[in-house]
Protein backbone atom coordinates (compact mmCIF):
# COMPACT_ATOMS: atom_id res chain seq x y z
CA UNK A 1 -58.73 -28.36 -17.40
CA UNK A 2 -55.78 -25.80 -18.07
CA UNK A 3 -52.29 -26.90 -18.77
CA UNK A 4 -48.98 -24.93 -16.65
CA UNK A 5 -45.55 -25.62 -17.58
CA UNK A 6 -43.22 -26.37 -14.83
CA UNK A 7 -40.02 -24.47 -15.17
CA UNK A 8 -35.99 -25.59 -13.82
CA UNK A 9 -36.49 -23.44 -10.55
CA UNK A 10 -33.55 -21.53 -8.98
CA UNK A 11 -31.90 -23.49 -6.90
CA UNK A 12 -29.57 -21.02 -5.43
CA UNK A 13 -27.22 -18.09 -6.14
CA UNK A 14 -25.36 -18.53 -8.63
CA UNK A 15 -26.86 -21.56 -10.55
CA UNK A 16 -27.52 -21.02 -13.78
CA UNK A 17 -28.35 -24.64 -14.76
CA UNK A 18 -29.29 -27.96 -13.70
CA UNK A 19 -28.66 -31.49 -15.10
CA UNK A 20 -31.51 -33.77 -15.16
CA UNK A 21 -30.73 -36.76 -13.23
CA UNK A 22 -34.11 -38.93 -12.82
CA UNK A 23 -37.34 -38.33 -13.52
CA UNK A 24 -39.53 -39.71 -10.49
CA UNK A 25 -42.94 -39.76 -11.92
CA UNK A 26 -44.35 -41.01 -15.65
CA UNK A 27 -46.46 -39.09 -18.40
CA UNK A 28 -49.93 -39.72 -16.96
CA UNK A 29 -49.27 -39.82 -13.46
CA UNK A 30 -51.13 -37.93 -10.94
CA UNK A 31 -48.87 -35.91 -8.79
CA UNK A 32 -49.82 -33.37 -5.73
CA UNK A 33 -48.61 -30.14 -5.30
CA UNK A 34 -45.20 -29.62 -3.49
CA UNK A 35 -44.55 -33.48 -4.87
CA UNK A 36 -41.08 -34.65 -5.91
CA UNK A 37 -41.39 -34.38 -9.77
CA UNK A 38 -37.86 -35.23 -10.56
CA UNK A 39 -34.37 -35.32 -9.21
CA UNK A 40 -31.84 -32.66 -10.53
CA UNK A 41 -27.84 -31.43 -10.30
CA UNK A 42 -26.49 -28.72 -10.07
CA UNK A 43 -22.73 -28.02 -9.62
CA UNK A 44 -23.38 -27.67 -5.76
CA UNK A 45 -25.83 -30.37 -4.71
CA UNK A 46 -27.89 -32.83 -6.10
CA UNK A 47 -31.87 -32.25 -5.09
CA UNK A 48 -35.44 -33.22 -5.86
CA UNK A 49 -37.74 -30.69 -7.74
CA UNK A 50 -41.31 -30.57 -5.89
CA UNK A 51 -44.47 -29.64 -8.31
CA UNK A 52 -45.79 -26.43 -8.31
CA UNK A 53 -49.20 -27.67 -9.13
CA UNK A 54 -51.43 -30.81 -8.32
CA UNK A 55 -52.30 -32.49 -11.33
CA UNK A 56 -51.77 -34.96 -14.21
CA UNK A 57 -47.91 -35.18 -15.77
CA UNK A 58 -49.16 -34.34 -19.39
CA UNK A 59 -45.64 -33.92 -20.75
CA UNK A 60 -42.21 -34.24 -19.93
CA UNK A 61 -39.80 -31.69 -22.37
CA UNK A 62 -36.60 -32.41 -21.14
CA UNK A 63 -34.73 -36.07 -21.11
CA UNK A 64 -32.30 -37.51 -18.39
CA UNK A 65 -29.01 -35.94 -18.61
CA UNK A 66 -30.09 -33.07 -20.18
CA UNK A 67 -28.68 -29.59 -18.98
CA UNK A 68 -31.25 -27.41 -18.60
CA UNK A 69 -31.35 -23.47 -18.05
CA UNK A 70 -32.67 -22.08 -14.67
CA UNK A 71 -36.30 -20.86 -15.84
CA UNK A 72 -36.80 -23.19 -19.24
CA UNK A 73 -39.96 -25.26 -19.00
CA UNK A 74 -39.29 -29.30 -18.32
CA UNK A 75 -42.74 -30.62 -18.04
CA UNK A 76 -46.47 -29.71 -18.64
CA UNK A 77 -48.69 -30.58 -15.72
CA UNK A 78 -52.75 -30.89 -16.51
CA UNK A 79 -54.17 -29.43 -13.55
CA UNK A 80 -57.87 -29.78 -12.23
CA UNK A 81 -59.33 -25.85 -12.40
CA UNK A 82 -61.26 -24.31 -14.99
CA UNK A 83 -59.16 -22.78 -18.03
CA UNK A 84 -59.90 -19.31 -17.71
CA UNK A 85 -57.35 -18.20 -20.53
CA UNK A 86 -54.20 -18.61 -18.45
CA UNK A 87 -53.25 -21.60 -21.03
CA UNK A 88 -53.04 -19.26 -23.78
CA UNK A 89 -49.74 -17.88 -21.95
CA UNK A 90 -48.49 -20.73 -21.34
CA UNK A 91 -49.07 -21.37 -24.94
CA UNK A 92 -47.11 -18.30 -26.35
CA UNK A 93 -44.86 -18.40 -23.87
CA UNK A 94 -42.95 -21.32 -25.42
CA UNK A 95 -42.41 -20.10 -28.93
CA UNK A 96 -41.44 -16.84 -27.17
CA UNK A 97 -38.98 -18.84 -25.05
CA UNK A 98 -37.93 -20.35 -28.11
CA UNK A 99 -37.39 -17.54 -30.21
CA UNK A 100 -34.12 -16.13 -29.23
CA UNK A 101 -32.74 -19.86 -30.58
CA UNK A 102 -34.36 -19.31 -33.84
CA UNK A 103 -32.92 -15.62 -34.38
CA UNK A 104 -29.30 -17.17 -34.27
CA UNK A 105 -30.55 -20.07 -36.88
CA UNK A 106 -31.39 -18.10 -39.37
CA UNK A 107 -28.22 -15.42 -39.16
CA UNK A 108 -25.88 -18.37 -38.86
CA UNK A 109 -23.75 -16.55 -40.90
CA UNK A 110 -23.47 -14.00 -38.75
CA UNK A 111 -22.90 -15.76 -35.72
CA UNK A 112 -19.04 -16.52 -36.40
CA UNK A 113 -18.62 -13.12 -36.79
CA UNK A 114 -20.27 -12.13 -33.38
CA UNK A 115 -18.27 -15.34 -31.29
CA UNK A 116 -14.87 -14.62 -32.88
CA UNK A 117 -14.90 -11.52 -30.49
CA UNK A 118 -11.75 -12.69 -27.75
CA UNK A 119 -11.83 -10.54 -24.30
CA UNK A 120 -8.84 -8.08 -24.45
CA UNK A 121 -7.74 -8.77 -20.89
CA UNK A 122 -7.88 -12.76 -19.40
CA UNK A 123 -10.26 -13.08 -17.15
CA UNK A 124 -8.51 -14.17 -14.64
CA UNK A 125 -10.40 -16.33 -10.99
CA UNK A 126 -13.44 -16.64 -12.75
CA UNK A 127 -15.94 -19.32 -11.77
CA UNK A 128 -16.30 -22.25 -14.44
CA UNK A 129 -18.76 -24.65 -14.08
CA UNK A 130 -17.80 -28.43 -14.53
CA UNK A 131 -19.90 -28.66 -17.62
CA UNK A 132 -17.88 -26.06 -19.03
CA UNK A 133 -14.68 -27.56 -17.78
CA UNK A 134 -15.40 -31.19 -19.38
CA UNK A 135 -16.23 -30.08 -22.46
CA UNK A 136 -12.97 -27.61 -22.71
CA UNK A 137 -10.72 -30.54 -21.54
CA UNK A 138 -12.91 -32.60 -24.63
CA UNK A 139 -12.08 -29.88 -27.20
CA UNK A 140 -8.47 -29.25 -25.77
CA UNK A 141 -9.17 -25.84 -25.01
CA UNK A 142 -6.85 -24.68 -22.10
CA UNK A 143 -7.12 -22.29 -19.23
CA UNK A 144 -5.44 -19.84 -20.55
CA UNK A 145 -7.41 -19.65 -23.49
CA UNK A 146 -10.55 -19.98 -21.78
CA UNK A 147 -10.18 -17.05 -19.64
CA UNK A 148 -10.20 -15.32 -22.58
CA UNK A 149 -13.72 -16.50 -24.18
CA UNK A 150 -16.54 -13.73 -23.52
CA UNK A 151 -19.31 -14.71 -20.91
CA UNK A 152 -22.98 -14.03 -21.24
CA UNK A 153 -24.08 -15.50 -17.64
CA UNK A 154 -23.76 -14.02 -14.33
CA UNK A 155 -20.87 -11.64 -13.67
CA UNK A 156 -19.51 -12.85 -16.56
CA UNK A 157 -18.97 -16.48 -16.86
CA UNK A 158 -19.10 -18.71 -19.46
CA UNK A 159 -22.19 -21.14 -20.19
CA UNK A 160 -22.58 -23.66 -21.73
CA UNK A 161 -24.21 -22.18 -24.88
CA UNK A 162 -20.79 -19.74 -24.71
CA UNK A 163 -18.58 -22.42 -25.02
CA UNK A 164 -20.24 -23.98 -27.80
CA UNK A 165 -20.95 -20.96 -29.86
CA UNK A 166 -16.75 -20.88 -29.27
CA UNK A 167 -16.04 -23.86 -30.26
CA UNK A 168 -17.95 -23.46 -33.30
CA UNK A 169 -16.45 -20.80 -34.52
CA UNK A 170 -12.95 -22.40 -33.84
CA UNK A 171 -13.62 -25.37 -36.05
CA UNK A 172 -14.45 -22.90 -38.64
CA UNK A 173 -11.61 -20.32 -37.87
CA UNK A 174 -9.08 -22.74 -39.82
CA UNK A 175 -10.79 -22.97 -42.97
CA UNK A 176 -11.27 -19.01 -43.05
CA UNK A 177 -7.46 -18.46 -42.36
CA UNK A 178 -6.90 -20.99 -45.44
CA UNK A 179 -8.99 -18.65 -47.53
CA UNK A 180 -6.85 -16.02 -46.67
CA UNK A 181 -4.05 -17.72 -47.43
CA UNK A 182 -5.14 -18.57 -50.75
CA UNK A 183 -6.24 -14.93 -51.78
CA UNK A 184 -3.52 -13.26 -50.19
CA UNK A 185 -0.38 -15.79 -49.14
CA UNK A 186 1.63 -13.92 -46.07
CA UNK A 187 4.21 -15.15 -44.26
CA UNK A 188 2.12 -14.41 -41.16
CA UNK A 189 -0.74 -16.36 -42.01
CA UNK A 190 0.54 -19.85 -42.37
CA UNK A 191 1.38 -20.32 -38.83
CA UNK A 192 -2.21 -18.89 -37.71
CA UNK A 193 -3.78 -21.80 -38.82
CA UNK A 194 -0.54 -24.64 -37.49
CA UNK A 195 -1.25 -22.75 -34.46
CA UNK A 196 -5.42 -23.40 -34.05
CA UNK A 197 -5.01 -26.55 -35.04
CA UNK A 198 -2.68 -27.75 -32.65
CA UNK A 199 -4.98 -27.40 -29.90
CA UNK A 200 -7.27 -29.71 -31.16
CA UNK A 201 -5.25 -32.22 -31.84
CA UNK A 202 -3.44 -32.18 -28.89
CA UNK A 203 -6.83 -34.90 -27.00
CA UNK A 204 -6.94 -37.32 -29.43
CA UNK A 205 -3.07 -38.03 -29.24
CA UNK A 206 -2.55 -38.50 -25.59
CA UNK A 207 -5.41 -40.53 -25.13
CA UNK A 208 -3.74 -43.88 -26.45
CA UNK A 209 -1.29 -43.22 -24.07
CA UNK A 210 -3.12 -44.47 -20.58
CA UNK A 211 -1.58 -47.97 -20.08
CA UNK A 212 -1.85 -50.33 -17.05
CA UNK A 213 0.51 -53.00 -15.63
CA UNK A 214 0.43 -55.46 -12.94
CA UNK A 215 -3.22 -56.62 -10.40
CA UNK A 216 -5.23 -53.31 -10.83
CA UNK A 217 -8.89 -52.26 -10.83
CA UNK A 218 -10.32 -49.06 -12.75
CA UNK A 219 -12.21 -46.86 -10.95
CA UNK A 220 -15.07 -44.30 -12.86
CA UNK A 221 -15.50 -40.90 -10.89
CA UNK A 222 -18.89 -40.31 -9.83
CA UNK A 223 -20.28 -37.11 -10.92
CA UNK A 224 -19.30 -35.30 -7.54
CA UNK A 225 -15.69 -36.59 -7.64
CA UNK A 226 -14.86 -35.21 -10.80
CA UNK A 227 -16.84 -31.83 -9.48
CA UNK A 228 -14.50 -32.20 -6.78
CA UNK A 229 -11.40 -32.55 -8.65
CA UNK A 230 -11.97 -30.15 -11.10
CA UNK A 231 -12.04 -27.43 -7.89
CA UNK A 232 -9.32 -28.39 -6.26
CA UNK A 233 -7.53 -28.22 -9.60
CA UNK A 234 -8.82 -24.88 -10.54
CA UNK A 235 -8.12 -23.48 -6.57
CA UNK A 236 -4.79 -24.48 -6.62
CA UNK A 237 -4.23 -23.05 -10.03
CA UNK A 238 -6.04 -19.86 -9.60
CA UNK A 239 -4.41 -19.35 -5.84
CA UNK A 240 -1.08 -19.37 -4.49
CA UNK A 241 -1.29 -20.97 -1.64
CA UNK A 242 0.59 -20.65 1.82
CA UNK A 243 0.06 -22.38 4.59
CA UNK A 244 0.81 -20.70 8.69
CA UNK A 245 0.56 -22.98 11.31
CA UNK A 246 -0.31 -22.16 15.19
CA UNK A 247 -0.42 -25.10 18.00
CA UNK A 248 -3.33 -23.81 21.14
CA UNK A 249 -3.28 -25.03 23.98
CA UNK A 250 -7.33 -26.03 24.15
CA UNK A 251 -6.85 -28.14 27.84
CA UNK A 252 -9.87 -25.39 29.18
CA UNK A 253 -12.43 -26.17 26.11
CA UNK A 254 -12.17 -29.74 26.98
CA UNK A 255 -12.14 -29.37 30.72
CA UNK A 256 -15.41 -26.88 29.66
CA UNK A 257 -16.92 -29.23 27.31
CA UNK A 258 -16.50 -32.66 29.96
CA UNK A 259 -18.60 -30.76 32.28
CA UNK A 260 -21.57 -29.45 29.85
CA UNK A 261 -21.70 -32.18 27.27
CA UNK A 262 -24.06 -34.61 29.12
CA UNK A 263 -26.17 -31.78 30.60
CA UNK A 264 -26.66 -30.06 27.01
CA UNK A 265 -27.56 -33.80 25.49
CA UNK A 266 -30.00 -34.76 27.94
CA UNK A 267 -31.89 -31.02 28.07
CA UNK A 268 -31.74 -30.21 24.02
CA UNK A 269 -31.08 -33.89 22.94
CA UNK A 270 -28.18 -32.86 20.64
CA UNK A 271 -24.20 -33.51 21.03
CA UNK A 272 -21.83 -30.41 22.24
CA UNK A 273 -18.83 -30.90 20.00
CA UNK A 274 -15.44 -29.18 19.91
CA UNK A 275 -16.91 -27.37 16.57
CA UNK A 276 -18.75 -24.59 16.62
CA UNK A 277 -16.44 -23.57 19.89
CA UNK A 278 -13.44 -23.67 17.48
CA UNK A 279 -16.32 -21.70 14.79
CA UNK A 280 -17.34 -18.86 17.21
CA UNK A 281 -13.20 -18.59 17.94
CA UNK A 282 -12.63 -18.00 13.75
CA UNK A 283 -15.48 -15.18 14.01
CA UNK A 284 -14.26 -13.64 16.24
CA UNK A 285 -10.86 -13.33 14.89
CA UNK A 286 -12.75 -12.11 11.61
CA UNK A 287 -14.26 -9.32 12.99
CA UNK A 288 -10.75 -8.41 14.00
CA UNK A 289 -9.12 -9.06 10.52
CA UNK A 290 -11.94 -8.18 8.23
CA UNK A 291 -9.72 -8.48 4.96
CA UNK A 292 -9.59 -12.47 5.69
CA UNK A 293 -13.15 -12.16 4.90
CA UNK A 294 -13.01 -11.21 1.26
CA UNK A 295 -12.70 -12.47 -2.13
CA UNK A 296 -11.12 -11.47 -5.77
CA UNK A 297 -13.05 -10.58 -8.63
CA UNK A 298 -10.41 -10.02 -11.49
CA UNK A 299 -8.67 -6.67 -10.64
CA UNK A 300 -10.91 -6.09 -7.43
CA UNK A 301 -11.17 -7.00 -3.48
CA UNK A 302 -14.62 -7.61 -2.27
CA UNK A 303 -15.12 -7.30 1.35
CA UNK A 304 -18.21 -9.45 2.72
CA UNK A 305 -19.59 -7.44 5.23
CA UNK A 306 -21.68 -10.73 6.55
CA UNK A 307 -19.79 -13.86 7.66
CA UNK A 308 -21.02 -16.90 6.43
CA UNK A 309 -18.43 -19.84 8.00
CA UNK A 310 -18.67 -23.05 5.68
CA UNK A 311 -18.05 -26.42 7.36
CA UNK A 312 -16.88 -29.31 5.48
CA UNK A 313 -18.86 -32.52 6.52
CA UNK A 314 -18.62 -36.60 5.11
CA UNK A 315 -21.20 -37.50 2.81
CA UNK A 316 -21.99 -41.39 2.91
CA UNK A 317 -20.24 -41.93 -0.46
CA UNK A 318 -17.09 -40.41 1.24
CA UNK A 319 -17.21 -37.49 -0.68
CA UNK A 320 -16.72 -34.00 1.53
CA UNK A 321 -19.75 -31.03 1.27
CA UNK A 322 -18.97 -27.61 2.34
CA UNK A 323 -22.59 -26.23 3.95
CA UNK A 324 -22.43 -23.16 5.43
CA UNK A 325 -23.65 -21.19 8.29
CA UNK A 326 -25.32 -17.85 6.98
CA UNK A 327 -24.43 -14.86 9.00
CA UNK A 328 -22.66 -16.36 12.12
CA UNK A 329 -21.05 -13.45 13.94
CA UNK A 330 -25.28 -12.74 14.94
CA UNK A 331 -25.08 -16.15 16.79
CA UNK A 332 -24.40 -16.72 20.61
CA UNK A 333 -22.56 -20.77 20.98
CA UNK A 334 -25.83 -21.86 21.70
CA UNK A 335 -27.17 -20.84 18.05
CA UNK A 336 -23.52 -22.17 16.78
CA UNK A 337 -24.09 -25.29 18.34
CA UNK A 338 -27.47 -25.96 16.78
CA UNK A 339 -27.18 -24.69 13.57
CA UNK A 340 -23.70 -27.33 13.22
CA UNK A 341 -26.21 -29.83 13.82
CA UNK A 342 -28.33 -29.51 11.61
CA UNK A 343 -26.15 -29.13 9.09
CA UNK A 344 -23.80 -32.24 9.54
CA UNK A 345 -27.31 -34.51 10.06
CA UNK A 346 -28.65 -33.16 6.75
CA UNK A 347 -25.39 -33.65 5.15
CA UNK A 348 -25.49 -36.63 6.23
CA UNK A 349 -28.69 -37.97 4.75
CA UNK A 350 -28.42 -35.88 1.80
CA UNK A 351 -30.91 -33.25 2.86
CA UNK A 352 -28.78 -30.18 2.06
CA UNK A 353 -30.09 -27.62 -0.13
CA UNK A 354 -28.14 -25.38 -2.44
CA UNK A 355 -28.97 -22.25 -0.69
CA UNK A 356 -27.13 -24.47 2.06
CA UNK A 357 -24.21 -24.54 0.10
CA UNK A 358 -23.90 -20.86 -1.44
CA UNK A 359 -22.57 -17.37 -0.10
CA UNK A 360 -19.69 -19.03 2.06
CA UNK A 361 -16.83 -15.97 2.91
CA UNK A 362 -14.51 -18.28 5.17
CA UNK A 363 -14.46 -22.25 5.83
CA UNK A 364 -12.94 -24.72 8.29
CA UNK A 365 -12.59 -28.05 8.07
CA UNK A 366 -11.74 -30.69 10.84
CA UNK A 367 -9.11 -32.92 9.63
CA UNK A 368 -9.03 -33.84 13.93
CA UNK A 369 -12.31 -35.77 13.08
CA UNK A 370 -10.09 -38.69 11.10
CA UNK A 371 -7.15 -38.55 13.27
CA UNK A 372 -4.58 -35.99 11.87
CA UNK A 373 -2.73 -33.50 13.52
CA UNK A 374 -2.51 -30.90 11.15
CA UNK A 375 -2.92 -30.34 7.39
CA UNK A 376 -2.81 -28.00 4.53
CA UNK A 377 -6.49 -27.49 3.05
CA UNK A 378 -7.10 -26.23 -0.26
CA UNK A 379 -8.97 -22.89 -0.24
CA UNK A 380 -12.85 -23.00 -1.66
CA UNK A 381 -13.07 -20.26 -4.44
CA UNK A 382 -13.70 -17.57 -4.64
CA UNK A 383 -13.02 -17.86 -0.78
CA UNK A 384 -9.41 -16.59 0.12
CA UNK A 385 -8.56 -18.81 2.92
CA UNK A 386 -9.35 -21.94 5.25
CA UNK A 387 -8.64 -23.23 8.33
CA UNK A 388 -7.91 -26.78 9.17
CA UNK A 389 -8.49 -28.44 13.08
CA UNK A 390 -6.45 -31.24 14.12
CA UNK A 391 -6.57 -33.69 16.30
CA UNK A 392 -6.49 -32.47 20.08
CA UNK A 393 -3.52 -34.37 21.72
CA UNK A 394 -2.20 -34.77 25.81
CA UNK A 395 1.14 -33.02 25.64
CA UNK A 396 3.50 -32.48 28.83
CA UNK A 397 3.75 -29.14 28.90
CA UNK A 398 5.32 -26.10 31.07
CA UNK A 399 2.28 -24.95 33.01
CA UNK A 400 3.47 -21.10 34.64
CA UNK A 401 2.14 -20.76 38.09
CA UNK A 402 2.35 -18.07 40.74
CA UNK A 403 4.78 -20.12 42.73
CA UNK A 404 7.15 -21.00 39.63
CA UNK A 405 6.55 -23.06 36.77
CA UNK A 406 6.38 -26.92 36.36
CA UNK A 407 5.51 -29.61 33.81
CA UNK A 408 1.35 -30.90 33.69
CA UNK A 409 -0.34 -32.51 30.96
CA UNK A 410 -2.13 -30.16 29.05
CA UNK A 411 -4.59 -30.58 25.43
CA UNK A 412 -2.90 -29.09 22.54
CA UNK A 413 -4.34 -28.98 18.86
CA UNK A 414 -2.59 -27.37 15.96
CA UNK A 415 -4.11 -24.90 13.60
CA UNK A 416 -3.35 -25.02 10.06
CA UNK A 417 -4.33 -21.62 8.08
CA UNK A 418 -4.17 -21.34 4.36
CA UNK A 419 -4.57 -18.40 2.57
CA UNK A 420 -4.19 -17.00 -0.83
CA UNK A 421 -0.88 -14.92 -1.09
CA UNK A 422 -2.42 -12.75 -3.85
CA UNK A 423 -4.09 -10.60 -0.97
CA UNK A 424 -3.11 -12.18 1.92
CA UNK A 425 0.27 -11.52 3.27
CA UNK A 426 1.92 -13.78 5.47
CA UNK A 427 1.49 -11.27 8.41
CA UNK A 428 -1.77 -11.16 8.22
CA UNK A 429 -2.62 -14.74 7.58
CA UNK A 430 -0.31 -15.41 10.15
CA UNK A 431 -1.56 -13.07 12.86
CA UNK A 432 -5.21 -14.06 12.33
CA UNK A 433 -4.67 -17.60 13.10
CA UNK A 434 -2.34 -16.59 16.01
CA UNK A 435 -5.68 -14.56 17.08
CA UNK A 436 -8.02 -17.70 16.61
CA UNK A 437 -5.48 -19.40 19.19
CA UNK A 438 -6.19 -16.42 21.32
CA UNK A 439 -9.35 -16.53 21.56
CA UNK A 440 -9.33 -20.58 22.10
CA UNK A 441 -6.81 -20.49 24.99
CA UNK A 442 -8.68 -17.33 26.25
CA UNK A 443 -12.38 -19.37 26.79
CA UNK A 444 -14.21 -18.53 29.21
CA UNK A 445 -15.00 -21.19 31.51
CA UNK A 446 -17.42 -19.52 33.67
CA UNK A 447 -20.23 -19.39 30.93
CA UNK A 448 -23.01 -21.52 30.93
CA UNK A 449 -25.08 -22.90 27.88
């Protein structure tokens, strides 16, 4: 019998941890290979965690809730081969994992010294987790302060271990500033330490101050919610937003769409909706205005040569997932089409994965689908813009005919771009949505599918 540790698997770019939400199977309990182990959370998507081994759950190392690091063992899993030595590694591996937390132990003293380090220049649009987030809004540690806390994860952001080692040396930083006060009183020093203690303080006296009236009912965010808030917070703050709005006249798309829809669902058994028509119209207009397709990283512009279109789709808890579709200017409709699909039924049912939810460059949503005309959609960092569908309407409209012009009813929709004014300019924003009109009003009606 040999004994393999099962390790927090990546679970996508750019997750770097994963909270442990439910473990699905007891010490003792005889689990097959590629069998759902436990359930865990990241800050994209909740998912189960298959096991890489058949075997007997000989130990579980982590607890429920716990945040674990991508690649830190959880669980030990007895499997049914001969040991032929490759226990031994396993073995070592774990003091060897656990090392680098043992170094910092025993030069406690010097850790202060290594965490009191402050970047010289904010980092400004960098990616917080909501870990991170909670427990700076806990510790009353603002934005501003946190963009200015050195990161040792992935292109610099701040982890959980960061944040703590901060913190740590902020409780202390007071007490050493006393010292110096004592050896060598300044005018200068005394209002260092009013001015590291106010933050601190600031939590516990405001939270007394939440006070209810009247026939009301108190609500807890779910985990996702607060996710959810905490973005929209941090997009809005991050981006200055601007908002261009274009109204198409769509009345061929849904003359199109009449005629193909039952065909398409009887022959490939899936729906033809107005979505990845109004998709392939946004890539197109892309690949005209590449610089929509970008993000900011501090100081710099990066230009996604690939164009990855998110879509925002319902959960059943009401909540709103952004999956998107990898690479979509190499898809004809027909690939569009599907690939929608398949993403809105696995959203659906909560079958998304985070790879599902990772690498967007642009997203749309359809605010049409619940009714509204138009909107102004918050953009998804580090995206730089979004595009929102409304409703499509009958209008009586001025239809311009070879023998003169006269009034029909036509389908309008309006198109509701925002962008991030930090590298968007209004002409630009405003030309690219004028473009995915274009391109809408422009459909060719002669195509089959």
């Amino acid at each position: 019998m040999a004994l393999v540790e099962m390790v927090m698997p990546k679970m996508g770019e750019s997750i770097m941890e994963g909270t442990v939400l439910k473990w699905l199977k007891n010490i003792g309990d005889t689990i097959e290979q590629d069998e759902s182990v436990l359930e865990v959370a990241t800050d994209k998507v909740d998912t189960e965690v298959p096991a890489i081994q058949g075997g007997i759950l000989q130990e579980i190392l982590v607890k429920e809730g716990d945040v674990v690091a991508v690649g830190a063992p959880i669980a030990v899993i007895a499997t049914d081969r001969e040991d032929t030595g490759s226990a031994a590694p396993a073995a070592t591996e774990t003091p060897a994992a656990a090392a680098p937390e043992a170094v910092p132990q025993q030069n406690a003293a010097a850790a202060p010294a290594e965490t009191a380090n402050r970047l010289d220049q904010p980092a400004a649009g960098r990616f917080y987790s909501p870990l991170v987030l909670n427990i700076a809004r806990e510790e009353g540690i603002s934005m501003q302060e946190l963009e200015f806390i050195p990161g040792t994860g992935s292109e610099g952001r701040v982890s959980k271990k960061d944040i703590l080692a901060y913190i740590e040396n902020r409780s202390n930083a007071p007490q050493q500033a006393g010292m110096q006060v004592n050896n060598a009183p300044t005018p200068q020093a005394q209002p260092t330490v009013q001015t590291q203690q106010a933050p601190a303080a600031a939590p516990a006296a405001s939270k007394p101050a939440s006070s209810y009236s009247g026939n009301v009912e108190i609500i807890e965010m779910d985990r996702m919610r607060k996710m959810i808030a905490d973005r929209m917070v941090e997009s809005v703050r991050v981006s200055p937003h601007v908002t261009s709005f274009v109204e198409a006249d769509v009345t061929n798309i849904v003359n199109w769409r009449n005629k193909w829809k039952d065909i398409y669902k009887k022959r490939e058994g899936e729906n033809l909706t107005f979505t990845p028509i109004m998709i392939e119209a946004v890539v197109k207009a892309i690949k005209d205005f590449p610089m929509i397709n970008v993000s900011v990283d501090g100081g710099n512009i990066i230009r996604h040569k690939d164009i990855n279109v998110g879509m925002a789709v319902a959960l059943p808890s009401g909540n709103l997932i952004v999956p998107n579709i990898k690479k979509a200017d190499l898809m004809n409709l027909n690939g569009l089409i599907k690939k929608v699909n398949d993403l809105a039924n696995r959203g659906r049912t909560n079958k998304l994965t985070p790879d599902d939810l990772s690498g967007g460059t642009y997203t749309v949503s359809n605010v049409g689908s619940f009714g509204n005309v138009m909107g102004t959609p918050i953009i998804m960092q580090p995206q730089v813009a979004i595009l929102a569908l409304g409703a499509i309407k009958k209008k009586p409209a001025v239809v311009e005919t070879p023998e003169g012009d006269l009034i029909g009813i036509r389908h309008f929709m309006f198109l509701s771009h925002s962008y991030d004014h930090r590298v968007v300019d209004g002409s630009l924003g405003g030309m690219f949505v004028r473009r995915v009109a274009d391109y809408l009003e422009n459909f060719d009606v002669t195509q089959t599918i």
